[in-house]
PDB file of N, CA and C in Angstrom:
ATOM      1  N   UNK A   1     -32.823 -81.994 -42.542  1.00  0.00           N
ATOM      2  CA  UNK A   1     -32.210 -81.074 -41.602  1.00  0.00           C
ATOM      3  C   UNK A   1     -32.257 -79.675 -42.214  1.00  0.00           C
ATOM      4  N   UNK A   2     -32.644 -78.888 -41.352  1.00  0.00           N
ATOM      5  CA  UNK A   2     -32.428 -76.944 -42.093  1.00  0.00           C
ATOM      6  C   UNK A   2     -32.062 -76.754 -41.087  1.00  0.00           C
ATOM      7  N   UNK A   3     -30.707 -76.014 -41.513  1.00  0.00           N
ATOM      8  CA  UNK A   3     -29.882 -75.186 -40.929  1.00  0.00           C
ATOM      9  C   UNK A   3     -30.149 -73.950 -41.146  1.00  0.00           C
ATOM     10  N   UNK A   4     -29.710 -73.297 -39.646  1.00  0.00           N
ATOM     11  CA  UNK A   4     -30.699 -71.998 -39.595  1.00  0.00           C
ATOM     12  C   UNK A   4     -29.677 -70.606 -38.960  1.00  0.00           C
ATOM     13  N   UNK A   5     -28.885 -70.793 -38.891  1.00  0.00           N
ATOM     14  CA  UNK A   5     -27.588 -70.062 -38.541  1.00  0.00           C
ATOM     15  C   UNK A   5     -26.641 -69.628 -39.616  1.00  0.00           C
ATOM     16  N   UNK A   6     -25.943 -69.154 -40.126  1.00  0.00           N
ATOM     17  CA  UNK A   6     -24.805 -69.006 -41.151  1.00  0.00           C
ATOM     18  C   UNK A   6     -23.648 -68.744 -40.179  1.00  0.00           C
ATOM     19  N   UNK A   7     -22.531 -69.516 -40.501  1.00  0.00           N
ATOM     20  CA  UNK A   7     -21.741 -70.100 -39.688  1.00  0.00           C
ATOM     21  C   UNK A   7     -20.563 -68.660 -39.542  1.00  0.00           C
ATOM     22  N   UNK A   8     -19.635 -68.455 -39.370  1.00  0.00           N
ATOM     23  CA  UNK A   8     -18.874 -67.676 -39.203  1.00  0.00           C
ATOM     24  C   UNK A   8     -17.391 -67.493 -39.155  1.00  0.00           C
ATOM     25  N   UNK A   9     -17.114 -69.187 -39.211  1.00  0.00           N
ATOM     26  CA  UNK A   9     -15.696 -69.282 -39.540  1.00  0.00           C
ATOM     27  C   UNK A   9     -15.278 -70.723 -40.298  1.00  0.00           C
ATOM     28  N   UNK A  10     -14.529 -70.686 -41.203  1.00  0.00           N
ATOM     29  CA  UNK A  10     -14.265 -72.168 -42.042  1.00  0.00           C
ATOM     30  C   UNK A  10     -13.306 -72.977 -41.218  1.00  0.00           C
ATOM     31  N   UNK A  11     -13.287 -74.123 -41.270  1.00  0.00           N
ATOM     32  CA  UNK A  11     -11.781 -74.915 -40.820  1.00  0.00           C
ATOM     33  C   UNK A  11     -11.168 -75.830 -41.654  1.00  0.00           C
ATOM     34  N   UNK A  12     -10.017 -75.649 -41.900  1.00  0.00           N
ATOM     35  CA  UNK A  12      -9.086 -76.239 -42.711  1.00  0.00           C
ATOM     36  C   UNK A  12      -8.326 -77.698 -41.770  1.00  0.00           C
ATOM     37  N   UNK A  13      -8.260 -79.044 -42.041  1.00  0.00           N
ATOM     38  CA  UNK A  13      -7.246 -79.603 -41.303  1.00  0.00           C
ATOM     39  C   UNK A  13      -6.543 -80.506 -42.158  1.00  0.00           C
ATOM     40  N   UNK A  14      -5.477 -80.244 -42.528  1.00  0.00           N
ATOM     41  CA  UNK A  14      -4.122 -80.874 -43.230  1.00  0.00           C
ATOM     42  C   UNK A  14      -3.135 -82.156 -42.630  1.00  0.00           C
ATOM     43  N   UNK A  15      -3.214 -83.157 -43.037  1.00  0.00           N
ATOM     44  CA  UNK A  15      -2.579 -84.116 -42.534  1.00  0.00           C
ATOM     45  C   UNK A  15      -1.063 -84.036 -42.741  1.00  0.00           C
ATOM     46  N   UNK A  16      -0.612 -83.764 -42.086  1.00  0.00           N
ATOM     47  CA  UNK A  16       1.051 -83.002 -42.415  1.00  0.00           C
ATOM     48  C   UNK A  16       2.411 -84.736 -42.182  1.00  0.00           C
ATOM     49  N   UNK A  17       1.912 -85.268 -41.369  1.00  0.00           N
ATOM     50  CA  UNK A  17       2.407 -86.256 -41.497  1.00  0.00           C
ATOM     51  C   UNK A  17       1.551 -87.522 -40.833  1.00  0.00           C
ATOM     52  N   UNK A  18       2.750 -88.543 -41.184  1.00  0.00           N
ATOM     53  CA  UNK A  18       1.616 -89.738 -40.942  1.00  0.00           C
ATOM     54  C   UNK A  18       1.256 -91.270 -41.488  1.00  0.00           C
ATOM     55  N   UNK A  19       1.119 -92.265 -41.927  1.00  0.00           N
ATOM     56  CA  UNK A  19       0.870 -93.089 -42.496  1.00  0.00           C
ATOM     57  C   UNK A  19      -0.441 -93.473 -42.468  1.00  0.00           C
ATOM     58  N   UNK A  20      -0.914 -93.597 -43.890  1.00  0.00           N
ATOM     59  CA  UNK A  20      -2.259 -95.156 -43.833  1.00  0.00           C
ATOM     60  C   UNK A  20      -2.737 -95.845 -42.912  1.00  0.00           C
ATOM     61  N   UNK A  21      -1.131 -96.922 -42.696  1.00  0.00           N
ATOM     62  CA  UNK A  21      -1.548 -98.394 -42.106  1.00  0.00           C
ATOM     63  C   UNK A  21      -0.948 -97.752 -40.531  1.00  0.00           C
ATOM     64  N   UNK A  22      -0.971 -96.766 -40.059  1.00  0.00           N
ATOM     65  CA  UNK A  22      -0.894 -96.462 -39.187  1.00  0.00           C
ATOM     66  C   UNK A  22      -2.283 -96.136 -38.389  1.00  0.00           C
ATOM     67  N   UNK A  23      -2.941 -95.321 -39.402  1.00  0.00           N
ATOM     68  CA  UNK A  23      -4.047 -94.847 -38.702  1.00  0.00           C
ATOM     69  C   UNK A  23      -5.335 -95.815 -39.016  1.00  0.00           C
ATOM     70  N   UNK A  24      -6.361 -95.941 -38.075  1.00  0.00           N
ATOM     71  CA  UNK A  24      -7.185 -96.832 -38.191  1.00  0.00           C
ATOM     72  C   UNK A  24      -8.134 -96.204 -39.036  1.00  0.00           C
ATOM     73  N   UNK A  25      -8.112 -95.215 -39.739  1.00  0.00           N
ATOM     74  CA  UNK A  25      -8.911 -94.711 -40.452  1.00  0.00           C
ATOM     75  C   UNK A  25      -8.288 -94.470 -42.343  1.00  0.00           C
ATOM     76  N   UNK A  26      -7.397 -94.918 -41.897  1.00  0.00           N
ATOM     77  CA  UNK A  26      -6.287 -94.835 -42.742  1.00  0.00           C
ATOM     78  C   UNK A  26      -5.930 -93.157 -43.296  1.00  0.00           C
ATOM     79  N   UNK A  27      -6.321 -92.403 -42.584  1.00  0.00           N
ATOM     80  CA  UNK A  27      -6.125 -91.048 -43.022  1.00  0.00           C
ATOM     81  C   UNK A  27      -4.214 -91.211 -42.868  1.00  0.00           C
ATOM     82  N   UNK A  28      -3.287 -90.124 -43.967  1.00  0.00           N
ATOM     83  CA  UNK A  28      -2.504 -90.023 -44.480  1.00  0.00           C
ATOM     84  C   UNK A  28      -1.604 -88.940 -44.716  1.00  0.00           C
ATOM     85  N   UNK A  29      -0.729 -88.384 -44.392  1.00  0.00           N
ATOM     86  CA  UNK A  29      -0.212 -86.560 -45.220  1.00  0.00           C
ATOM     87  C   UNK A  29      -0.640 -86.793 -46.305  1.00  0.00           C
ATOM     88  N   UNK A  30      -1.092 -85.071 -46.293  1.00  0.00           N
ATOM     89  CA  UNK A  30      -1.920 -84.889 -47.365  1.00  0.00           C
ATOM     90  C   UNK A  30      -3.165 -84.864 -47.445  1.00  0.00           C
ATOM     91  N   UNK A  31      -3.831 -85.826 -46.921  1.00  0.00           N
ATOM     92  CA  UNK A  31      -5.278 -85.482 -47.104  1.00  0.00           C
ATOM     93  C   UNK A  31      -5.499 -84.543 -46.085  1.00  0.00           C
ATOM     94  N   UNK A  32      -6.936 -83.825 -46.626  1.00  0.00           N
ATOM     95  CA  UNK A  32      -7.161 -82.599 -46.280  1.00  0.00           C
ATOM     96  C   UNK A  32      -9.119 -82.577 -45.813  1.00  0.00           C
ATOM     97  N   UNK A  33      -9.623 -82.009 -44.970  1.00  0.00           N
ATOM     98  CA  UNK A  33     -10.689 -81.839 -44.396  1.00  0.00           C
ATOM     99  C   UNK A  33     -11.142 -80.432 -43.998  1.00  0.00           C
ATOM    100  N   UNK A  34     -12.334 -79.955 -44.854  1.00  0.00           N
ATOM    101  CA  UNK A  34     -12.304 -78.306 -44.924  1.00  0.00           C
ATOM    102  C   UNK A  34     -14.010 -79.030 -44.208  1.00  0.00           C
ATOM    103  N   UNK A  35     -14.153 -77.865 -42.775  1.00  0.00           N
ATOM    104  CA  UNK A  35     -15.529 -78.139 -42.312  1.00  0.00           C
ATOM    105  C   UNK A  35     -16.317 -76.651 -41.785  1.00  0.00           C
ATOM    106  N   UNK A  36     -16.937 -76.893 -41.547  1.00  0.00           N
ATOM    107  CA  UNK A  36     -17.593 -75.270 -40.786  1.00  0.00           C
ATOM    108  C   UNK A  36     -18.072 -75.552 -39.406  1.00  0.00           C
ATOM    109  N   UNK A  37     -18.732 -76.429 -39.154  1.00  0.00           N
ATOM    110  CA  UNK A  37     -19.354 -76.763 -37.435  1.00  0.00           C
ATOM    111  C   UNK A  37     -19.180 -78.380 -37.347  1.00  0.00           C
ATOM    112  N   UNK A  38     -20.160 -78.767 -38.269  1.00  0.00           N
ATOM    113  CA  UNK A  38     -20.100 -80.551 -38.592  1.00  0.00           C
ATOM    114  C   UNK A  38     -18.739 -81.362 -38.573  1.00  0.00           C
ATOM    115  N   UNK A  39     -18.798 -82.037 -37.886  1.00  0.00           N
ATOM    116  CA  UNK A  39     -17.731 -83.119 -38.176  1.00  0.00           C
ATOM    117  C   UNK A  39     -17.395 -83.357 -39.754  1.00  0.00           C
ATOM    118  N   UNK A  40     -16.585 -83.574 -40.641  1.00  0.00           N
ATOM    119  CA  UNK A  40     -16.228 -83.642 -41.827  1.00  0.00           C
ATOM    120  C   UNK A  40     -16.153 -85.193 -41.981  1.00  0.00           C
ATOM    121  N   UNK A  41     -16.834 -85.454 -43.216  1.00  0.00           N
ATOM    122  CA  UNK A  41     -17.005 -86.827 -43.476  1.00  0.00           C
ATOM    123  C   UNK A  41     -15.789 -87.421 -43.731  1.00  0.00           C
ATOM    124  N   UNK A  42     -15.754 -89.095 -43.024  1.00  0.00           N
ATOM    125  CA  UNK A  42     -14.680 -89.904 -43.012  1.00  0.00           C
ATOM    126  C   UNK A  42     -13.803 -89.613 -42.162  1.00  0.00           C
ATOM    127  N   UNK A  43     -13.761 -88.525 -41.322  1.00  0.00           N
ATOM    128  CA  UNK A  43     -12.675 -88.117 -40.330  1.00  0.00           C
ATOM    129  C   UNK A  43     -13.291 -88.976 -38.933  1.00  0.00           C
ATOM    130  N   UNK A  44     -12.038 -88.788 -38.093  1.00  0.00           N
ATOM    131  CA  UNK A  44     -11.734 -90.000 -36.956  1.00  0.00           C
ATOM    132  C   UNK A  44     -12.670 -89.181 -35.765  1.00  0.00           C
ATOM    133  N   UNK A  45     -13.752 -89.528 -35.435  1.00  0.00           N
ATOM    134  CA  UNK A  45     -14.786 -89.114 -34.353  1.00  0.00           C
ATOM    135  C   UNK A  45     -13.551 -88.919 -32.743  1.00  0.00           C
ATOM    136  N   UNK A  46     -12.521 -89.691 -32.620  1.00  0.00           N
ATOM    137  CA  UNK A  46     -11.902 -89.483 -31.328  1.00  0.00           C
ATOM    138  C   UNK A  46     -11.273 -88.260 -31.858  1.00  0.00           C
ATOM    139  N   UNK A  47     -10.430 -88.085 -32.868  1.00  0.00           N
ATOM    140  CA  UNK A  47      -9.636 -86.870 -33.082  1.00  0.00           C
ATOM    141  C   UNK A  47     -10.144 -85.490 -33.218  1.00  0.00           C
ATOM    142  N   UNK A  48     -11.561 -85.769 -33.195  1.00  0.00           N
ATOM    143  CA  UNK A  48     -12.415 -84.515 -33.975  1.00  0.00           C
ATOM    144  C   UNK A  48     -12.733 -84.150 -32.170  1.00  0.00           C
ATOM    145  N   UNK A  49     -13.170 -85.218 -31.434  1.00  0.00           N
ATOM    146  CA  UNK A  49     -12.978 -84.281 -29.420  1.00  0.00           C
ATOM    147  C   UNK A  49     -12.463 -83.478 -29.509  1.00  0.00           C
ATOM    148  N   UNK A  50     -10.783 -83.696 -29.644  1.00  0.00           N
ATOM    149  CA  UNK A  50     -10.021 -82.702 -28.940  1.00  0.00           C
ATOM    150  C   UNK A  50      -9.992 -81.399 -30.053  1.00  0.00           C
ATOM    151  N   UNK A  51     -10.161 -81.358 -31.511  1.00  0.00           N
ATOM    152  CA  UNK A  51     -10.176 -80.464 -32.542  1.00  0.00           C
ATOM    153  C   UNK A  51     -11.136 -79.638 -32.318  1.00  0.00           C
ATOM    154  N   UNK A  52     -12.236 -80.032 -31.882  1.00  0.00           N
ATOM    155  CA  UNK A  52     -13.515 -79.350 -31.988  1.00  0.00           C
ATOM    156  C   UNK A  52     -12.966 -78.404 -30.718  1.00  0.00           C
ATOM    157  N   UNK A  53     -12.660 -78.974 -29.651  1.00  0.00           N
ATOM    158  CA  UNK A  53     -12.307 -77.841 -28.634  1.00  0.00           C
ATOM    159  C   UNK A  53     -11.291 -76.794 -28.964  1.00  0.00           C
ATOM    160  N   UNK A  54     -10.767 -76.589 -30.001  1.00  0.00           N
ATOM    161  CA  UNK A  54      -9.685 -75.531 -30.368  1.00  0.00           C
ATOM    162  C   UNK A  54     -10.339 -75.106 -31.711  1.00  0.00           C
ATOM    163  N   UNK A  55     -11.594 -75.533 -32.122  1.00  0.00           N
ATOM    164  CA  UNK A  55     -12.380 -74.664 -32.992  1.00  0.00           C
ATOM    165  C   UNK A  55     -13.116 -73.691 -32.400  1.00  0.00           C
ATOM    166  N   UNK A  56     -13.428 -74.110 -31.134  1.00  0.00           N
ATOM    167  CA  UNK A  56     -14.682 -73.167 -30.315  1.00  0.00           C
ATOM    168  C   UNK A  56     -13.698 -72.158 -29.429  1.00  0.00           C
ATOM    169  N   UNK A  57     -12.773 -72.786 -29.597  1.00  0.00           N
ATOM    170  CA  UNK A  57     -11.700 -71.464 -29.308  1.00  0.00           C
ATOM    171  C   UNK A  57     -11.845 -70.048 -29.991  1.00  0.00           C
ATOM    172  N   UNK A  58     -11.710 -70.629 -30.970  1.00  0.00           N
ATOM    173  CA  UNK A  58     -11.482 -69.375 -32.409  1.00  0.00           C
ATOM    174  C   UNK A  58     -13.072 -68.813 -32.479  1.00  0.00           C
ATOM    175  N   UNK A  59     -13.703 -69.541 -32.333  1.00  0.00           N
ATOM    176  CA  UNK A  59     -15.307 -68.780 -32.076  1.00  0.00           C
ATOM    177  C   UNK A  59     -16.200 -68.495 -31.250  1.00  0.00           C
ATOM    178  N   UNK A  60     -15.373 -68.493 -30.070  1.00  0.00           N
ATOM    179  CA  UNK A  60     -15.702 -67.482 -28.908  1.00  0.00           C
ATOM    180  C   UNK A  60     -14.780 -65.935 -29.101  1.00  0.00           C
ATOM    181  N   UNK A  61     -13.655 -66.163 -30.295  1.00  0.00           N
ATOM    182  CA  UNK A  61     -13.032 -64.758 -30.092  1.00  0.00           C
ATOM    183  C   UNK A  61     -11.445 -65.250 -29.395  1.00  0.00           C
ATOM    184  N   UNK A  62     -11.235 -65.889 -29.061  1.00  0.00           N
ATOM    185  CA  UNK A  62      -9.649 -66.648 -28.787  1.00  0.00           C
ATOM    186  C   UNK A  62      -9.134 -66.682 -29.648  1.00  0.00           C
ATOM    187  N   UNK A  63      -7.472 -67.208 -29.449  1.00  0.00           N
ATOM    188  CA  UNK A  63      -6.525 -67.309 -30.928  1.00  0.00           C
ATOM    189  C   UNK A  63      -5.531 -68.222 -30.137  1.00  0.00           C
ATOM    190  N   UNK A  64      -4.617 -68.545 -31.066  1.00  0.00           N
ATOM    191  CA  UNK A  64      -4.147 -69.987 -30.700  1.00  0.00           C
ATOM    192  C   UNK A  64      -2.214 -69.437 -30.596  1.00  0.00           C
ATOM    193  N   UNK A  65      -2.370 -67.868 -29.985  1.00  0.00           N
ATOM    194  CA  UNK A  65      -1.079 -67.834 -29.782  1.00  0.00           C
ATOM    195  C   UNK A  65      -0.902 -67.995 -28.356  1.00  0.00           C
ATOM    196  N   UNK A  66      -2.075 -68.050 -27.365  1.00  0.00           N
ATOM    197  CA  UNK A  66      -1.786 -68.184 -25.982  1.00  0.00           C
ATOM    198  C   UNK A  66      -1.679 -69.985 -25.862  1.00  0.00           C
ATOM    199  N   UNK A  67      -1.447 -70.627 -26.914  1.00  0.00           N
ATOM    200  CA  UNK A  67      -0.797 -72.052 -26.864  1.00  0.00           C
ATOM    201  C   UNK A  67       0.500 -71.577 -27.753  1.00  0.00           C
ATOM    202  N   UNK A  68       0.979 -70.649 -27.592  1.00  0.00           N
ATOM    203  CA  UNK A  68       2.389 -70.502 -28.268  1.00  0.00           C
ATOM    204  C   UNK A  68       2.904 -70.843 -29.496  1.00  0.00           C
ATOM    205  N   UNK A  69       1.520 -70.299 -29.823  1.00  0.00           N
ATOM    206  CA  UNK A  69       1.636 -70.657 -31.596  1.00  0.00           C
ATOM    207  C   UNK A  69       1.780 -69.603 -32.281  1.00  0.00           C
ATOM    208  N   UNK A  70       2.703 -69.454 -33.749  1.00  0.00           N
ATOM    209  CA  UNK A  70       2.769 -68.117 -34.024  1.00  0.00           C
ATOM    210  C   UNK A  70       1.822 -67.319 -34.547  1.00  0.00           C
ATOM    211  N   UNK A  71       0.565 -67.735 -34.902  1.00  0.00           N
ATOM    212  CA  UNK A  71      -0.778 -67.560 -35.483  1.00  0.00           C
ATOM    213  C   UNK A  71      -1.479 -67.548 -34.715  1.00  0.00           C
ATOM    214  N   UNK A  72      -2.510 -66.581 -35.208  1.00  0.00           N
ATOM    215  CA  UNK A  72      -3.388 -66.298 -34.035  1.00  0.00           C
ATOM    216  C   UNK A  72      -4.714 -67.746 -34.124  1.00  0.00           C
ATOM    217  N   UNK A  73      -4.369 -67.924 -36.311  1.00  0.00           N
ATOM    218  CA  UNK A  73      -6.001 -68.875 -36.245  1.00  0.00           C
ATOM    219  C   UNK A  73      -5.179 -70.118 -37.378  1.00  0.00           C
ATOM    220  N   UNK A  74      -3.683 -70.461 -36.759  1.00  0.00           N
ATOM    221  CA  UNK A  74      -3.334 -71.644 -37.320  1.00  0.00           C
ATOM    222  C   UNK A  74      -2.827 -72.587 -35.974  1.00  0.00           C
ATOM    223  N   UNK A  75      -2.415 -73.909 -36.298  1.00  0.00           N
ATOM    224  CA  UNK A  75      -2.278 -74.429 -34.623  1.00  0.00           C
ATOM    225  C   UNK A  75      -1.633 -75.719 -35.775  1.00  0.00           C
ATOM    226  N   UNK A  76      -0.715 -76.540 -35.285  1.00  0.00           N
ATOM    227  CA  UNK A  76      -0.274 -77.789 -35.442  1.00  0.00           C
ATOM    228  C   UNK A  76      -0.889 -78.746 -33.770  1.00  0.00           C
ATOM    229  N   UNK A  77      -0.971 -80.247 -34.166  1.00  0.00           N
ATOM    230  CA  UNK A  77      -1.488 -81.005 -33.295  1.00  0.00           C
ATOM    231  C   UNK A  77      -1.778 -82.496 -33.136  1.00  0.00           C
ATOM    232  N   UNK A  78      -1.015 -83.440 -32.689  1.00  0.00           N
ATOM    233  CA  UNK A  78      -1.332 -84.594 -33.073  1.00  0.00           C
ATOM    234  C   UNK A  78      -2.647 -85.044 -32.501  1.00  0.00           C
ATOM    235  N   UNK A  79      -3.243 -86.296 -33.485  1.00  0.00           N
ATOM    236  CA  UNK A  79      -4.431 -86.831 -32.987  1.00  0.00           C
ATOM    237  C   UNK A  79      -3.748 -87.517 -31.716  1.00  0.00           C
ATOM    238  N   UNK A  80      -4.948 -87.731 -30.997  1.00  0.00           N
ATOM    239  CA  UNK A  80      -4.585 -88.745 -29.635  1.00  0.00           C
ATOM    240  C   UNK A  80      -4.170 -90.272 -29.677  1.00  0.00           C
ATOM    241  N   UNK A  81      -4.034 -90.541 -31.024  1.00  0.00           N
ATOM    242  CA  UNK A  81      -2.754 -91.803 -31.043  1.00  0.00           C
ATOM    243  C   UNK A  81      -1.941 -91.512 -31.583  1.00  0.00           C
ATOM    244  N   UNK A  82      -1.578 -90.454 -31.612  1.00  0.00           N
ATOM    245  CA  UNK A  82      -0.066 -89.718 -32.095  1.00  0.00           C
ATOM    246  C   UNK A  82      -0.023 -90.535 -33.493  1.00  0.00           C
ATOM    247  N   UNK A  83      -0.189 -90.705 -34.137  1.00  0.00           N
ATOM    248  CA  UNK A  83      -0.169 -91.336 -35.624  1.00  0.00           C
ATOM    249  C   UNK A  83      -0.433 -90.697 -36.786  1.00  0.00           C
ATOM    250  N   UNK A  84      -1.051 -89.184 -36.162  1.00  0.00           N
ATOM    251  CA  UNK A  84      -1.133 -88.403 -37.125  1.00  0.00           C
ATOM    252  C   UNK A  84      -1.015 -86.883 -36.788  1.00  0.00           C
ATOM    253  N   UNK A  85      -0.201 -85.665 -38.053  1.00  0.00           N
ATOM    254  CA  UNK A  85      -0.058 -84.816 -37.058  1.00  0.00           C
ATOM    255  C   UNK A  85      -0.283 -83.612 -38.153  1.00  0.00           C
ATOM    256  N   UNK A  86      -1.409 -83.032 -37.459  1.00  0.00           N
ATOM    257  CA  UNK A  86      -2.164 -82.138 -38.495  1.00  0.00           C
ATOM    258  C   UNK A  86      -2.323 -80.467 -38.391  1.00  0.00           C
ATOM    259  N   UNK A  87      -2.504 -79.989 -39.125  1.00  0.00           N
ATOM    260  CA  UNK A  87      -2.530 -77.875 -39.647  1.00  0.00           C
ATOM    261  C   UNK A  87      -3.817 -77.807 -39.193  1.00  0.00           C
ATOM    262  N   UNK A  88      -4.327 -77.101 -38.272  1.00  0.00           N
ATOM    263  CA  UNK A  88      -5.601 -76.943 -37.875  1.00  0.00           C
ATOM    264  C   UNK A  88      -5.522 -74.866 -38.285  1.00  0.00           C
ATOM    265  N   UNK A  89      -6.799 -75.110 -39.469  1.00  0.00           N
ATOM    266  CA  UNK A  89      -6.623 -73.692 -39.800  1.00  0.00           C
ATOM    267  C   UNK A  89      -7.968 -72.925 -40.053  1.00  0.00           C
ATOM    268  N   UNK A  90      -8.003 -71.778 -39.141  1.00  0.00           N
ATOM    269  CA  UNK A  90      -9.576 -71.323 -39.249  1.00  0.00           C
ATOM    270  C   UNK A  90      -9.611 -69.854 -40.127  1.00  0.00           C
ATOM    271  N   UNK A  91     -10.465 -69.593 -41.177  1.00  0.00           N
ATOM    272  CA  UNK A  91     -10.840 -68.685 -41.959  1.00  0.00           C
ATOM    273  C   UNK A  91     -11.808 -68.442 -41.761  1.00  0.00           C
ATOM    274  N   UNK A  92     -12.398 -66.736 -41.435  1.00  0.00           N
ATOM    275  CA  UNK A  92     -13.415 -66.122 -41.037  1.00  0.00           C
ATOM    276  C   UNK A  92     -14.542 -65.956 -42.499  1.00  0.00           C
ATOM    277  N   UNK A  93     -16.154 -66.559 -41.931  1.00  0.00           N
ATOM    278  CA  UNK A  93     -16.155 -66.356 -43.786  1.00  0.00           C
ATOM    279  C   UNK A  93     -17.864 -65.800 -43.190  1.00  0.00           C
ATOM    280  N   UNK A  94     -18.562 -65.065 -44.066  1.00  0.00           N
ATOM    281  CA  UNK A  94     -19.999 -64.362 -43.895  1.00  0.00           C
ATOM    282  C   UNK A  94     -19.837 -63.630 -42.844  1.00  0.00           C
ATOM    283  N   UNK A  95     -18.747 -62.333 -43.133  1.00  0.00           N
ATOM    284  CA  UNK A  95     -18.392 -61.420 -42.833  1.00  0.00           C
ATOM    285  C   UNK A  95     -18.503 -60.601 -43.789  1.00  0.00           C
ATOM    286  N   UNK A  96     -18.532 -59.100 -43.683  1.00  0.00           N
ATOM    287  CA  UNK A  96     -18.190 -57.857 -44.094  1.00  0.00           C
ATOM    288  C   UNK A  96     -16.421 -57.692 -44.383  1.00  0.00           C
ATOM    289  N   UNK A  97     -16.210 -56.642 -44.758  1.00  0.00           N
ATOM    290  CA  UNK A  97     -14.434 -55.759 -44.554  1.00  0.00           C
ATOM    291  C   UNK A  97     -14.855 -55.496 -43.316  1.00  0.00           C
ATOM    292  N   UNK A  98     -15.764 -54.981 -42.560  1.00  0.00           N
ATOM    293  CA  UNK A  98     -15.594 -54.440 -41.554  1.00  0.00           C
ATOM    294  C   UNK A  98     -15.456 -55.911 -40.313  1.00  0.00           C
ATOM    295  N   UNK A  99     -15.794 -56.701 -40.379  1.00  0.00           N
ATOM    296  CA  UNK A  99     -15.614 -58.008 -39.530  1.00  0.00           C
ATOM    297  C   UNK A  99     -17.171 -58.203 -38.965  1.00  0.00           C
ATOM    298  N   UNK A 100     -18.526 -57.326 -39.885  1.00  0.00           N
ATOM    299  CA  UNK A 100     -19.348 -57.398 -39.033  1.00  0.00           C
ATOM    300  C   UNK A 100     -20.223 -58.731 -40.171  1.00  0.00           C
ATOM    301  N   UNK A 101     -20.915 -59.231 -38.697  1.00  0.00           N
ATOM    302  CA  UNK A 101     -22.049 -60.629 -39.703  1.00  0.00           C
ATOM    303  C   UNK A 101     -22.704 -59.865 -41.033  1.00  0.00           C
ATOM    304  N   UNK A 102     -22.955 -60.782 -42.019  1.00  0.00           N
ATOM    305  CA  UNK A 102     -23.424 -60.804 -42.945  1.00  0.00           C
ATOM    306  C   UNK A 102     -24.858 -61.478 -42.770  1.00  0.00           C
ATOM    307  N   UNK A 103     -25.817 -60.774 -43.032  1.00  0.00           N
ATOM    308  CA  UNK A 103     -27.315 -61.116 -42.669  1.00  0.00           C
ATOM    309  C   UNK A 103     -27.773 -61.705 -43.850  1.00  0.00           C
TER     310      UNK A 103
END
């Protein structure tokens, strides 16, 4: 695979609460999943649906206070079997100071 783009924003997702033998993946508080576009290895393909749609939020230029969050690029959120409930956090990265792309 060559990747041919340089991406433009990081994502952080923090398992804030939760159990093991709860989740069928056994993900846990605490563990942690840093990705850029790709799904992040070992993470739950149903939970990553609804995540991915509040990543493409943040990279069309949206922010996650018009869901009444106090951050513009942090968001709390349970997966869709409520079993786990995670920090969804985006950092702008191959940028300038000025906010412009880095070629």
């Amino acid at each position: 695979m060559k990747k041919w783009l340089a991406e433009d924003w990081e994502f952080t997702l923090t398992a804030l609460e939760g159990e093991a033998r709860h989740c069928r993946l056994g993900i846990e508080q605490g563990d942690r999943f840093v990705f850029q576009y790709g799904t992040p290895a070992d993470f739950c393909p149903r939970a990553m649906m609804e995540i991915y749609t509040w990543c493409e939020v943040i990279r069309c230029g949206g922010d996650f206070t018009q869901r009444d969050c106090a951050s513009k690029t942090e968001m709390e959120l349970w997966c869709p079997c409520r079993c786990i409930r995670f920090r969804l956090s985006a950092e702008p990265i191959n940028r300038d100071e000025n906010g412009k792309y880095r070629e």
